[in-house]
Protein backbone atom coordinates (compact mmCIF):
# COMPACT_ATOMS: atom_id res chain seq x y z
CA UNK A 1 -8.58 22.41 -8.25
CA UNK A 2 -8.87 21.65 -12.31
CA UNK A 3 -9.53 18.08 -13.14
CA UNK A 4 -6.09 16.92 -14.04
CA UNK A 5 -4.88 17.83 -10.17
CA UNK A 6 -8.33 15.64 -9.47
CA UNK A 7 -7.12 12.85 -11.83
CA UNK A 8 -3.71 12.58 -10.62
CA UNK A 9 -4.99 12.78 -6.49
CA UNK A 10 -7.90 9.85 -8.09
CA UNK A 11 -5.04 7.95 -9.64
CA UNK A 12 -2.50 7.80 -6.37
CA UNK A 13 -5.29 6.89 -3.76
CA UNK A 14 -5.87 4.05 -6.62
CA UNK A 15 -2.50 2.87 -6.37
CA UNK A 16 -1.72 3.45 -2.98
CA UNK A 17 -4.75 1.19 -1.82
CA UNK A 18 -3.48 -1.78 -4.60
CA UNK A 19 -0.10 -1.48 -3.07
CA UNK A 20 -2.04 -1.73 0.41
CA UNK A 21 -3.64 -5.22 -0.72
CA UNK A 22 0.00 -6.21 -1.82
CA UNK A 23 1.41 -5.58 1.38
CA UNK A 24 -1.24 -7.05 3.46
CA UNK A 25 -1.55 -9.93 1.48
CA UNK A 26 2.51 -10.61 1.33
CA UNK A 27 2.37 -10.77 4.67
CA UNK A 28 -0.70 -13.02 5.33
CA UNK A 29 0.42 -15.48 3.01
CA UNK A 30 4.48 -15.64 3.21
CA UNK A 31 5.12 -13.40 6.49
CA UNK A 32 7.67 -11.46 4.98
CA UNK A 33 8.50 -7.54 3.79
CA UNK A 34 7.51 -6.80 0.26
CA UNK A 35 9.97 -5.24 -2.13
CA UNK A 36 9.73 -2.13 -4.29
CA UNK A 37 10.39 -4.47 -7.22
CA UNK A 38 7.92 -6.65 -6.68
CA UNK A 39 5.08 -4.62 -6.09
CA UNK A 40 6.38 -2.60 -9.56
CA UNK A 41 6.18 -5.96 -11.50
CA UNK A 42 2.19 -6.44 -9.83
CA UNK A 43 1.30 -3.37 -10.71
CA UNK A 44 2.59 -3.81 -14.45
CA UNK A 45 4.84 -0.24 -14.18
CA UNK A 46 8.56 0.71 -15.49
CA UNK A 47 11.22 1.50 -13.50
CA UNK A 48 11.03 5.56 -13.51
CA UNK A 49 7.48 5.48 -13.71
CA UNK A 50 7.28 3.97 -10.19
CA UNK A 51 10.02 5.46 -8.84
CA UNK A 52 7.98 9.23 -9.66
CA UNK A 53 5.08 7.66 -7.32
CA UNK A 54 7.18 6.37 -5.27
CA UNK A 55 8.97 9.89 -4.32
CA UNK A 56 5.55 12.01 -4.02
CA UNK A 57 4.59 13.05 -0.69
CA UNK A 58 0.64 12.24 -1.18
CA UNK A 59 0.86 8.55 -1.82
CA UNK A 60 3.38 7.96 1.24
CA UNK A 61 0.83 9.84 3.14
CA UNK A 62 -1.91 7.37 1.48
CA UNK A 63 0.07 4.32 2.50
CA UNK A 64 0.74 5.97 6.07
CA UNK A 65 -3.45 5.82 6.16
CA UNK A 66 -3.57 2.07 5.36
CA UNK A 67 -0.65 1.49 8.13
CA UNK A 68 2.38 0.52 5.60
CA UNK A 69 5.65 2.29 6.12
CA UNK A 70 8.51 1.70 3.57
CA UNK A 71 12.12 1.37 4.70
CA UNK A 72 14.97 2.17 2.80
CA UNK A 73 17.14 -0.60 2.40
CA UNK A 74 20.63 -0.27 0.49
CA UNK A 75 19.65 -1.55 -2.78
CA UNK A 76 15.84 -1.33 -2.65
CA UNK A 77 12.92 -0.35 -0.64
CA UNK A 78 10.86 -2.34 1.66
CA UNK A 79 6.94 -2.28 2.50
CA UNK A 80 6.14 -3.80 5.52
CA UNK A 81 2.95 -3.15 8.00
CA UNK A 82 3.31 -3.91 11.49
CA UNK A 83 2.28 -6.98 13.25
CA UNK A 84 0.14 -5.29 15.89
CA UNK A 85 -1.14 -2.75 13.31
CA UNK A 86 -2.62 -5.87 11.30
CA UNK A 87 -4.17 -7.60 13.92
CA UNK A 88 -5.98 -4.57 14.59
CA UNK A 89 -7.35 -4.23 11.00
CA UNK A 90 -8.01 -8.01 10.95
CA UNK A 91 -10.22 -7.56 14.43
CA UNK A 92 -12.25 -4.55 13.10
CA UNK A 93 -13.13 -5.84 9.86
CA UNK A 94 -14.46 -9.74 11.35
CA UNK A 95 -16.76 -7.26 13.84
CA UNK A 96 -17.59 -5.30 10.98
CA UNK A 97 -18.53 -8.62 9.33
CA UNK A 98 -20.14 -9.84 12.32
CA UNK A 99 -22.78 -6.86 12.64
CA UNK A 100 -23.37 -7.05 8.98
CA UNK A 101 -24.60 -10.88 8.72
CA UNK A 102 -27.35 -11.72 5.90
């Protein structure tokens, strides 16, 4: 593997985690489904240029890892995690933070 295959692999684990914390936070904060067009704005990207990311097989696999699934809607796509998958992260990282205390 050359460095430019390393780069791009380096790159979509980088976005796939900031579209993670979009996600995540969306639903924290307004308990609702995320749309492709607003995480596009967030992340500062055109229209084709997202779309290109948002086709490759790797970073749905990344986003599969952090538990977000996107749904195909009619106009637009939709981000969403699942209620029992973030309880679960919410539970392991306050007893990761509990065994880690100062």
């Amino acid at each position: 593997m050359n460095k430019h295959t390393e780069n791009a692999i380096k790159r979509k684990r980088k976005m796939a985690k900031l579209v993670a914390q979009i996600v995540i936070a969306n639903k924290l904060l307004l308990n609702q489904d995320t749309e492709s067009t607003e995480i596009r704005h967030a992340l500062g990207m055109s229209y084709q240029n997202f779309n290109f990311y948002l086709r490759d097989p790797f970073l749905i696999n990344e986003l599969r890892y952090y538990g977000i699934q996107v749904k195909k809607g009619k106009y637009r796509n939709y981000f969403f995690i699942q209620e029992s998958e973030l309880k679960m992260k919410i539970q392991f990282n306050l007893k990761g933070l509990n065994n880690h205390e100062l």
